[in-house]
C-alpha atoms as a PDB file:
ATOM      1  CA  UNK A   1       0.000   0.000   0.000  1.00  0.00           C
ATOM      2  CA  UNK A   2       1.181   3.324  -0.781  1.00  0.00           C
ATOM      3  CA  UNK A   3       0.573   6.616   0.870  1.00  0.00           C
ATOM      4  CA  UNK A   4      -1.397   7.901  -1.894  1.00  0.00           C
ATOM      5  CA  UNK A   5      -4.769   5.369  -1.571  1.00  0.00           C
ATOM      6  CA  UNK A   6      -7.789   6.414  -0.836  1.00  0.00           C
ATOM      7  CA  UNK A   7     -11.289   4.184   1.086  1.00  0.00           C
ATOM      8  CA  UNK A   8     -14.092   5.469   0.483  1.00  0.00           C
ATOM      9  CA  UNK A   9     -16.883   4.017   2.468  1.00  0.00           C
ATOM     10  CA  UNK A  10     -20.685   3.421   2.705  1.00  0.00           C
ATOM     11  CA  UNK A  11     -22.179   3.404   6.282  1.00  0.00           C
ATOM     12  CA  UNK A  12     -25.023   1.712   6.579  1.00  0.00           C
ATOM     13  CA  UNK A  13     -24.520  -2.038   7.114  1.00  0.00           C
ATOM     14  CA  UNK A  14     -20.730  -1.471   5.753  1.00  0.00           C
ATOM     15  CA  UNK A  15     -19.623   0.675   9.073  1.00  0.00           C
ATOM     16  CA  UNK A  16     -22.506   1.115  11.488  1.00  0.00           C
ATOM     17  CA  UNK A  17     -26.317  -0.793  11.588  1.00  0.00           C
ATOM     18  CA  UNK A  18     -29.504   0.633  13.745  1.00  0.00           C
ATOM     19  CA  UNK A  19     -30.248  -0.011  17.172  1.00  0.00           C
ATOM     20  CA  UNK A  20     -33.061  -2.224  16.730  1.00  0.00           C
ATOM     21  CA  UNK A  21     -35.040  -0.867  19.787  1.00  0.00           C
ATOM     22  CA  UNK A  22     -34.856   2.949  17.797  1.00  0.00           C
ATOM     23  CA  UNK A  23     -37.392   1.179  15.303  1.00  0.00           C
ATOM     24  CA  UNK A  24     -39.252   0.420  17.962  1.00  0.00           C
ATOM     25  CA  UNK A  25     -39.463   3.137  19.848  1.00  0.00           C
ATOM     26  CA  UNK A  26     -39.890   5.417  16.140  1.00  0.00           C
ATOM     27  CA  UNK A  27     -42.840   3.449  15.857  1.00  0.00           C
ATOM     28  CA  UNK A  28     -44.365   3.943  19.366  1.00  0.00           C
ATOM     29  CA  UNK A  29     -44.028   7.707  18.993  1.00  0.00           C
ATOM     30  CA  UNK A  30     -45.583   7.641  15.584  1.00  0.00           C
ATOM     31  CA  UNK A  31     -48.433   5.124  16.739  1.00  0.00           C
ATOM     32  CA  UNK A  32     -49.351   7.295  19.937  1.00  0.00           C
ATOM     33  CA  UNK A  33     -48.775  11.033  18.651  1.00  0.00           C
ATOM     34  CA  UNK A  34     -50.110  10.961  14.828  1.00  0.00           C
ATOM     35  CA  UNK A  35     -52.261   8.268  14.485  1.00  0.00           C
ATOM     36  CA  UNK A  36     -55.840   9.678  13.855  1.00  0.00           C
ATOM     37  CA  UNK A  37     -56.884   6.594  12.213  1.00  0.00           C
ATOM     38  CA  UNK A  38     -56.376   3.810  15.065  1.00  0.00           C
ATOM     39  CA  UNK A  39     -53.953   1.644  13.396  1.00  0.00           C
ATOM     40  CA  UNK A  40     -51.977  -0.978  14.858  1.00  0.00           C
ATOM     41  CA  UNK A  41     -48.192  -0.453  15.715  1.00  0.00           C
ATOM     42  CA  UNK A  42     -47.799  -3.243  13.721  1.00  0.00           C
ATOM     43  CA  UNK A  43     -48.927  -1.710  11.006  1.00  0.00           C
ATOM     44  CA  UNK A  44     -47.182   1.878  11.759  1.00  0.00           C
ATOM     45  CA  UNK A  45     -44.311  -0.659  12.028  1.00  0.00           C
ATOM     46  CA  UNK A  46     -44.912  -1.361   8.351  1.00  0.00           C
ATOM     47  CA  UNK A  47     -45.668   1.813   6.626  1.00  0.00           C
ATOM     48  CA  UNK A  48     -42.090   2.829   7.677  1.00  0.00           C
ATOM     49  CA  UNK A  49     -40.850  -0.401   6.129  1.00  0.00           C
ATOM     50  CA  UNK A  50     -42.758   0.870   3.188  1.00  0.00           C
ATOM     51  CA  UNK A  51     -41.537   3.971   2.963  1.00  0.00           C
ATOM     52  CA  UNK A  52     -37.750   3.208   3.488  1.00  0.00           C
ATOM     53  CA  UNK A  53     -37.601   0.224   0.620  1.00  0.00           C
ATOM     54  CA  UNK A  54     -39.719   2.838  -1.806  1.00  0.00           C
ATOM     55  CA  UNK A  55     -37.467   5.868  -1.155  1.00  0.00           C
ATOM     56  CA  UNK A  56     -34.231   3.772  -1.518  1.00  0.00           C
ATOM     57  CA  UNK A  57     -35.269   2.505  -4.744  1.00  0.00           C
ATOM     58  CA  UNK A  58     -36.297   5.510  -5.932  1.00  0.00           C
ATOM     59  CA  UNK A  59     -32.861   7.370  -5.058  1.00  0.00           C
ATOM     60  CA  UNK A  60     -31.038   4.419  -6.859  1.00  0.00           C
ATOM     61  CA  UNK A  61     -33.277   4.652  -9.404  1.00  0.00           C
ATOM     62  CA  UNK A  62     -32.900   8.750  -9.890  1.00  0.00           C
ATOM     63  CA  UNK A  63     -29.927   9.240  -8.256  1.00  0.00           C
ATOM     64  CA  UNK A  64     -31.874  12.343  -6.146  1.00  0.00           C
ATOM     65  CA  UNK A  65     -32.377  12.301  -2.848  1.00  0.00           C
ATOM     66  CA  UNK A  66     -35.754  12.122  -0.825  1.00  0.00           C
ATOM     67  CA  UNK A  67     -35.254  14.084   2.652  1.00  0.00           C
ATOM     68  CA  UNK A  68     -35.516  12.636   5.986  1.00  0.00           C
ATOM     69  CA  UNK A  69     -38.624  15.456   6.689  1.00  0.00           C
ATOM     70  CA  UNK A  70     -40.667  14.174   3.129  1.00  0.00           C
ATOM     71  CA  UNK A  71     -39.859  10.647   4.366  1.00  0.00           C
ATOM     72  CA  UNK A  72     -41.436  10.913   7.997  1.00  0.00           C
ATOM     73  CA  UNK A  73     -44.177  12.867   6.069  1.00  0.00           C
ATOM     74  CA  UNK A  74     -45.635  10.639   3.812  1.00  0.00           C
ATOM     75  CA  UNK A  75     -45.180   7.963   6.571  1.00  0.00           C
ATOM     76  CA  UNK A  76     -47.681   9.994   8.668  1.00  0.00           C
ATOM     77  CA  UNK A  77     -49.678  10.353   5.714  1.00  0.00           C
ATOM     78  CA  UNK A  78     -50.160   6.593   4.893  1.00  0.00           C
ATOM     79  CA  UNK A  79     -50.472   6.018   8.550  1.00  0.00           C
ATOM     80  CA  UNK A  80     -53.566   8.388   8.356  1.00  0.00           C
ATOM     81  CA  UNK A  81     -55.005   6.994   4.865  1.00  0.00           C
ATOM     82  CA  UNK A  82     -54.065   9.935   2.962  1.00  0.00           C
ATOM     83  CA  UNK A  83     -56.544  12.136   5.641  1.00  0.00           C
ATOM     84  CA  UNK A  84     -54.261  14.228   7.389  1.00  0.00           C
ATOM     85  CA  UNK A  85     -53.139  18.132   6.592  1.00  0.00           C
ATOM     86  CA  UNK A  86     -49.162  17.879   6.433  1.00  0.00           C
ATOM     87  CA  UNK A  87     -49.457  21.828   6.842  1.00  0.00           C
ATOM     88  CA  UNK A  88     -50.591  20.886  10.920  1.00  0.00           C
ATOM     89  CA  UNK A  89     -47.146  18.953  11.589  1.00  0.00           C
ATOM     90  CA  UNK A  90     -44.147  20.677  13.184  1.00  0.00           C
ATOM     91  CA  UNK A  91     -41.558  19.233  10.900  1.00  0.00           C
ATOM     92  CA  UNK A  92     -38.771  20.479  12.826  1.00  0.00           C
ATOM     93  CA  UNK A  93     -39.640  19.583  16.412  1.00  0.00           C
ATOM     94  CA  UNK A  94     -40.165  16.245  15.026  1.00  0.00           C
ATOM     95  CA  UNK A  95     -36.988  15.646  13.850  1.00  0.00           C
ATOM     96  CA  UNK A  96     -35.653  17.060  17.249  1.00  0.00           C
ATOM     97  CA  UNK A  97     -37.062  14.047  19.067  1.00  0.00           C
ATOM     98  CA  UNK A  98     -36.102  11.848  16.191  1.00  0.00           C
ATOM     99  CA  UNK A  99     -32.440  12.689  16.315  1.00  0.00           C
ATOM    100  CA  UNK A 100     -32.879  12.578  20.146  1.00  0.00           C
ATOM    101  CA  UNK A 101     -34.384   9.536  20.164  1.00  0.00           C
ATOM    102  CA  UNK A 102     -31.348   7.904  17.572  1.00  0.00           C
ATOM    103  CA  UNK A 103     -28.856   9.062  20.438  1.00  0.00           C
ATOM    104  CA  UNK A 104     -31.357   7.385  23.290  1.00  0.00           C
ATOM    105  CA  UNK A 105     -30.961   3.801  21.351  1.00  0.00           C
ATOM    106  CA  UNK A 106     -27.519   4.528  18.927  1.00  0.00           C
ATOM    107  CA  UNK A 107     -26.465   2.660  16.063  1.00  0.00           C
ATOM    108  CA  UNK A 108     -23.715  -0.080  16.812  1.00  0.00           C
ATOM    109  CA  UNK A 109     -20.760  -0.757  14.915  1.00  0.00           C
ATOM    110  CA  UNK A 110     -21.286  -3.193  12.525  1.00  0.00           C
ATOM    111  CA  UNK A 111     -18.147  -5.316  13.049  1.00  0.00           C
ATOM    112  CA  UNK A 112     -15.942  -4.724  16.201  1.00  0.00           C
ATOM    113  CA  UNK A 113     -12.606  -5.358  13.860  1.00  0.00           C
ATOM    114  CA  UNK A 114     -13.667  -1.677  12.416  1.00  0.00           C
ATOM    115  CA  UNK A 115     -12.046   0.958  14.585  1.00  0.00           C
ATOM    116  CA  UNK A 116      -8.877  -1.653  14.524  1.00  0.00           C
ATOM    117  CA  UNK A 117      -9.310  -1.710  10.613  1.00  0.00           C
ATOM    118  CA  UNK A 118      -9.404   1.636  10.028  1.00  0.00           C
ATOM    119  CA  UNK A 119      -6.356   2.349  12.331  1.00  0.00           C
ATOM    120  CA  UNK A 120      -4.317   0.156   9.974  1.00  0.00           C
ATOM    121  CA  UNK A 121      -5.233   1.528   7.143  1.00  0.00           C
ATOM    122  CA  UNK A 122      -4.663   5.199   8.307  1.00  0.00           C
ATOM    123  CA  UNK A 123      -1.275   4.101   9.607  1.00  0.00           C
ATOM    124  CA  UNK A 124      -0.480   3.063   6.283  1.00  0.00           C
ATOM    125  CA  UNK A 125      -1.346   6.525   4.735  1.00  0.00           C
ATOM    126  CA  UNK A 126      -4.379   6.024   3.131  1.00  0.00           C
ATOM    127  CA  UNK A 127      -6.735   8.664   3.224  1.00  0.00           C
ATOM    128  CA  UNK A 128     -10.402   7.935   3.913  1.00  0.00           C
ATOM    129  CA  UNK A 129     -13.819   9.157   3.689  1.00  0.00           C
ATOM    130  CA  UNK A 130     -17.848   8.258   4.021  1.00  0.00           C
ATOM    131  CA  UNK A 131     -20.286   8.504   1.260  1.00  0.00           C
ATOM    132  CA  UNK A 132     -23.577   7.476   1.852  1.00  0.00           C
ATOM    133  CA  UNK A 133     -26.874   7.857   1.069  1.00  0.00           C
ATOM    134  CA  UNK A 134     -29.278   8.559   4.156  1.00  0.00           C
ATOM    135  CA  UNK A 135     -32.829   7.879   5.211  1.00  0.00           C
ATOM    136  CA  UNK A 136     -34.688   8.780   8.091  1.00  0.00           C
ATOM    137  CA  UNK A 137     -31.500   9.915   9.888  1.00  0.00           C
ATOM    138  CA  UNK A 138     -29.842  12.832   8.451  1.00  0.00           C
ATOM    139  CA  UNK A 139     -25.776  13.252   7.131  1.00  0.00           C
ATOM    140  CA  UNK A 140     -26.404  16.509  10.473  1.00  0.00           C
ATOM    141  CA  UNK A 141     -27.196  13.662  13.141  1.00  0.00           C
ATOM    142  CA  UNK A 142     -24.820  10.813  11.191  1.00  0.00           C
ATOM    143  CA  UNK A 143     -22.027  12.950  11.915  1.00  0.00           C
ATOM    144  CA  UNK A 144     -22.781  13.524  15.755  1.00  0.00           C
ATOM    145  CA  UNK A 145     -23.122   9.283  15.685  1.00  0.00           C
ATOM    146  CA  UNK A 146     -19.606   9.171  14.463  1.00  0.00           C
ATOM    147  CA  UNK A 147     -18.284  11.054  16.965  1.00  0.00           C
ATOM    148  CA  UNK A 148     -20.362   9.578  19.524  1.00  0.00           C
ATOM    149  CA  UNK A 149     -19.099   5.907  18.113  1.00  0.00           C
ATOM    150  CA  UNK A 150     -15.233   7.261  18.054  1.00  0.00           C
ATOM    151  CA  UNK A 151     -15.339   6.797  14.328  1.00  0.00           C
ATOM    152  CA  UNK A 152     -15.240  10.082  13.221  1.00  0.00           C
ATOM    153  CA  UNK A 153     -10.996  10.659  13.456  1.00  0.00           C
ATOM    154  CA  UNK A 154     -10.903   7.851  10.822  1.00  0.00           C
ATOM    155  CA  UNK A 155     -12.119   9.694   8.003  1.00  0.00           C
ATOM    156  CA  UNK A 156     -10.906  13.404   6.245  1.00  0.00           C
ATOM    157  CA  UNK A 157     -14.005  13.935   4.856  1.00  0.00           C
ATOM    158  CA  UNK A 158     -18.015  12.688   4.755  1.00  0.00           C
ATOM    159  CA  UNK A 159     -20.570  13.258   2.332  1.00  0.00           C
ATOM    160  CA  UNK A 160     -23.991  12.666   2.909  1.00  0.00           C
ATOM    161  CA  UNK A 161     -26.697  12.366   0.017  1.00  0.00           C
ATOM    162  CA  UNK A 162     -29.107  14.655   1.687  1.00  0.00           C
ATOM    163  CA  UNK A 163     -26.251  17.012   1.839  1.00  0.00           C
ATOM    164  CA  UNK A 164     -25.517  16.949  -1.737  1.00  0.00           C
ATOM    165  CA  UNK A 165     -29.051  16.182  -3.167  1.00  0.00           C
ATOM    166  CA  UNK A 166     -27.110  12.992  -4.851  1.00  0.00           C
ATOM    167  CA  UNK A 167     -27.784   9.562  -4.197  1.00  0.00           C
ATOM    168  CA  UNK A 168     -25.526   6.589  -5.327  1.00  0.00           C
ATOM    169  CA  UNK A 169     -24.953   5.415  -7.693  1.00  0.00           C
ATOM    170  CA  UNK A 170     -25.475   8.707  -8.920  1.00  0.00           C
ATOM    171  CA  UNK A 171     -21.736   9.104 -10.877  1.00  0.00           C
ATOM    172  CA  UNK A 172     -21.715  12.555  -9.760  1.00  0.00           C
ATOM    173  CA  UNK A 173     -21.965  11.912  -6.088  1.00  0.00           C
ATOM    174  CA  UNK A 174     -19.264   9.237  -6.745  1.00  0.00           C
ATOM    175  CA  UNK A 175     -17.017  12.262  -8.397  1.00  0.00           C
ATOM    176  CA  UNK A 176     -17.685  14.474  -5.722  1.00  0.00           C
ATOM    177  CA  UNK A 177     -16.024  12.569  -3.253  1.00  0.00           C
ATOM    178  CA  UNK A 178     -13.514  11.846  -6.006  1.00  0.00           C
ATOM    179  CA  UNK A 179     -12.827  15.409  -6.403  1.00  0.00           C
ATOM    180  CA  UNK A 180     -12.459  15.940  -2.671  1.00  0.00           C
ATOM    181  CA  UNK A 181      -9.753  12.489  -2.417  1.00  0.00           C
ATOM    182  CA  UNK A 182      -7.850  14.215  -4.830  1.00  0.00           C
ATOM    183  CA  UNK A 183      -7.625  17.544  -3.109  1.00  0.00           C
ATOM    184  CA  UNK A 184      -5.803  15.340  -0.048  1.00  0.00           C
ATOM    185  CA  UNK A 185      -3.546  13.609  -2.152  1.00  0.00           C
ATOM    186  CA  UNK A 186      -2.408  13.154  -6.041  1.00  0.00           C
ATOM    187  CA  UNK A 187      -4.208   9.763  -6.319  1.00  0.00           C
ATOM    188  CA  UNK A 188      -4.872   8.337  -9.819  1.00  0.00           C
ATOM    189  CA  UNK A 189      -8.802   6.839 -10.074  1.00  0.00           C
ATOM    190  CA  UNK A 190      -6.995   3.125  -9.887  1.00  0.00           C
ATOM    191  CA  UNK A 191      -6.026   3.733  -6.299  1.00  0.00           C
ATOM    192  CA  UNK A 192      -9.123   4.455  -4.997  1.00  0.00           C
ATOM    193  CA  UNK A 193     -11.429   2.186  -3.315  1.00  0.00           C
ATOM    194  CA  UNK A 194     -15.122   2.494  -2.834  1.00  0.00           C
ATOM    195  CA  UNK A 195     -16.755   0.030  -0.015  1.00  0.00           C
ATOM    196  CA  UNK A 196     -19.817  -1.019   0.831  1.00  0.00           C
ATOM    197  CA  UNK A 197     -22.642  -4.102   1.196  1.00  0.00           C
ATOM    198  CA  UNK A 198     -24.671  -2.831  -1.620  1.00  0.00           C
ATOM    199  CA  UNK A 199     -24.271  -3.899  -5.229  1.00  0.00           C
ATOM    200  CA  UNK A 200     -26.066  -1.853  -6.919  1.00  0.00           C
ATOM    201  CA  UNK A 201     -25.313   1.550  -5.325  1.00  0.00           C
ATOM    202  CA  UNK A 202     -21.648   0.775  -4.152  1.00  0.00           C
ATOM    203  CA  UNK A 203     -20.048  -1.555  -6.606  1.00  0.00           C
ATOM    204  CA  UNK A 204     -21.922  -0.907  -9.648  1.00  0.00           C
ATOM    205  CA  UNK A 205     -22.112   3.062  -8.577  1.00  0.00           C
ATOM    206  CA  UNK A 206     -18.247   3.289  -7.814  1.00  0.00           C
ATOM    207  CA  UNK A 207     -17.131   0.868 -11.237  1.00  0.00           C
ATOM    208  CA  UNK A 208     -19.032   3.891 -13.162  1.00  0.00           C
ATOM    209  CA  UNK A 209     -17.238   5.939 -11.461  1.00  0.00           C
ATOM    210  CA  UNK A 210     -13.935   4.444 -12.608  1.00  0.00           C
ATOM    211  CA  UNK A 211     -12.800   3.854  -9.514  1.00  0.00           C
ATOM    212  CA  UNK A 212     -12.487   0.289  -7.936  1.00  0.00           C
ATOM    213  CA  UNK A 213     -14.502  -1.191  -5.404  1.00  0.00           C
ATOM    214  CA  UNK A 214     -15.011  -4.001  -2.739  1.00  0.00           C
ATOM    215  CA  UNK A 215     -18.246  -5.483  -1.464  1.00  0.00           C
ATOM    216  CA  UNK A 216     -18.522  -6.883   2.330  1.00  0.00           C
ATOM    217  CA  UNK A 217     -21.147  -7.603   4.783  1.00  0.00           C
ATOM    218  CA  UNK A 218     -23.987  -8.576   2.715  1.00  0.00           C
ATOM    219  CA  UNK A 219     -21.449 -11.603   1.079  1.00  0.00           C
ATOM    220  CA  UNK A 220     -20.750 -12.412   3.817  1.00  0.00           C
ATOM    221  CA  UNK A 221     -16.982 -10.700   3.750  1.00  0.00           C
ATOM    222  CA  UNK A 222     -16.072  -9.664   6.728  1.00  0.00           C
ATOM    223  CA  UNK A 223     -14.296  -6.084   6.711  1.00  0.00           C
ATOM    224  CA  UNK A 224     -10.799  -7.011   7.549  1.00  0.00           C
ATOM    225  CA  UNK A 225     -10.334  -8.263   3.844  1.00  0.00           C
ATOM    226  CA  UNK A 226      -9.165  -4.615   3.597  1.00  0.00           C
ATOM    227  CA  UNK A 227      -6.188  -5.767   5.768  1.00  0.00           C
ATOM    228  CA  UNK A 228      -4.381  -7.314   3.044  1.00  0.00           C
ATOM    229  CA  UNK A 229      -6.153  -5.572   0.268  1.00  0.00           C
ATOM    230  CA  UNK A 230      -7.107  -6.574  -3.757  1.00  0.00           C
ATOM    231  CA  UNK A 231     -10.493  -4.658  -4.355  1.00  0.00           C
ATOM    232  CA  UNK A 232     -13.081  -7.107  -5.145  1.00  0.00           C
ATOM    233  CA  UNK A 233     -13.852  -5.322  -8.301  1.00  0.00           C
ATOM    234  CA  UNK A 234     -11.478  -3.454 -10.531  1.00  0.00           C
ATOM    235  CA  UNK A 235     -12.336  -0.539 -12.617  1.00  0.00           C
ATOM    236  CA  UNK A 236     -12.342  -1.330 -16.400  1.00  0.00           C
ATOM    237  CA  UNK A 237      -9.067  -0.252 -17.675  1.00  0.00           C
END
């Protein structure tokens, strides 16, 4: 490894996963403050499974970016049938006690190798960074989480796609972050690595991109691949 490569890397299920119990406790607050129609939590449980799977496809499939607020909107909306005046909710309190409520039950590292990972890697000289698209949670609270999760040092730089209005595999999110690597160091697109557990908006995102790219987690590869490191997938040359 030389001084002059760069990690880029996903968060979600490649760095960090949810608390299971913030679901939970999302749900509860959504089930007992704006739910006009009676539903079950089971089935507040569900419209936010709804509304997470259609917003991530739709990001992948535009490469936009649908806001945490419009997200825990239009869940409130199908909890309520559709009969509900968005104008009546406080937007911004409720993302108050949403971000308070992620710190109450906090995200865990995925893999406990990570922090040890990422010290290696840094020793080596690589330079480092997140990209990642976000949900319900903002890139504002993600980067409080990192700090809180003594992940933060690890990386020079994160981008967030509510931040940028970019979702990957969006190739210009991908060169944004390229554009930022380079302004750390003179690395060539072959020396960069972009990784992450999904293959659509990681590792067919970051080939597009030009750069290379390495999937873990969801193949069941565990992280510390990156300890002796050939990407996964290389860049067409």
């Amino acid at each position: 490894m030389t001084g002059h490569q760069h990690y880029s890397f996903d968060l979600w299920l490649t760095l960090i996963k949810s608390n299971p119990l913030f679901k939970k406790h999302r749900s509860k607050y959504f089930h007992q403050h704006f739910n006009f129609q009676h539903i079950s939590l089971e089935d507040v449980e569900q419209k936010f499974r709804m509304v997470d799977l259609m917003c991530n496809a739709i990001n992948e499939r535009t490469g936009k970016n649908i806001d945490a607020d419009e997200m825990y909107l239009m869940v409130i909306s199908l909890i309520n049938n559709n009969q509900i005046n968005l104008h009546d909710i406080d937007i911004e309190h409720l993302y108050t006690h949403m971000e308070a409520l992620v710190f109450d039950y906090m995200p865990q590292v995925y893999d406990p190798d990570t922090i040890n990972l990422l010290a290696i890697l840094k020793s080596r000289g690589a330079t480092t960074n997140i990209l990642s698209n976000t949900g319900f949670i903002k890139g504002v609270t993600l980067r409080k989480v990192l700090q809180q999760l003594a992940l933060a040092p690890y990386f020079d730089f994160q981008l967030y796609s509510d931040e940028a209005g970019m979702s990957k595999p969006n190739p210009a999110f991908f060169e944004l972050m390229i554009i930022q690597a380079r302004q750390l160091a003179h690395v060539q697109l072959q020396n960069i690595t972009h990784v992450g557990d999904n293959p659509r908006a990681d590792i067919e995102g970051a080939l597009y991109a030009g750069i290379n790219a390495t999937l873990i987690n969801s193949n069941q590869v565990s992280i510390l691949t990156l300890n002796n490191h050939e990407p996964s997938h290389i860049f067409p040359s």
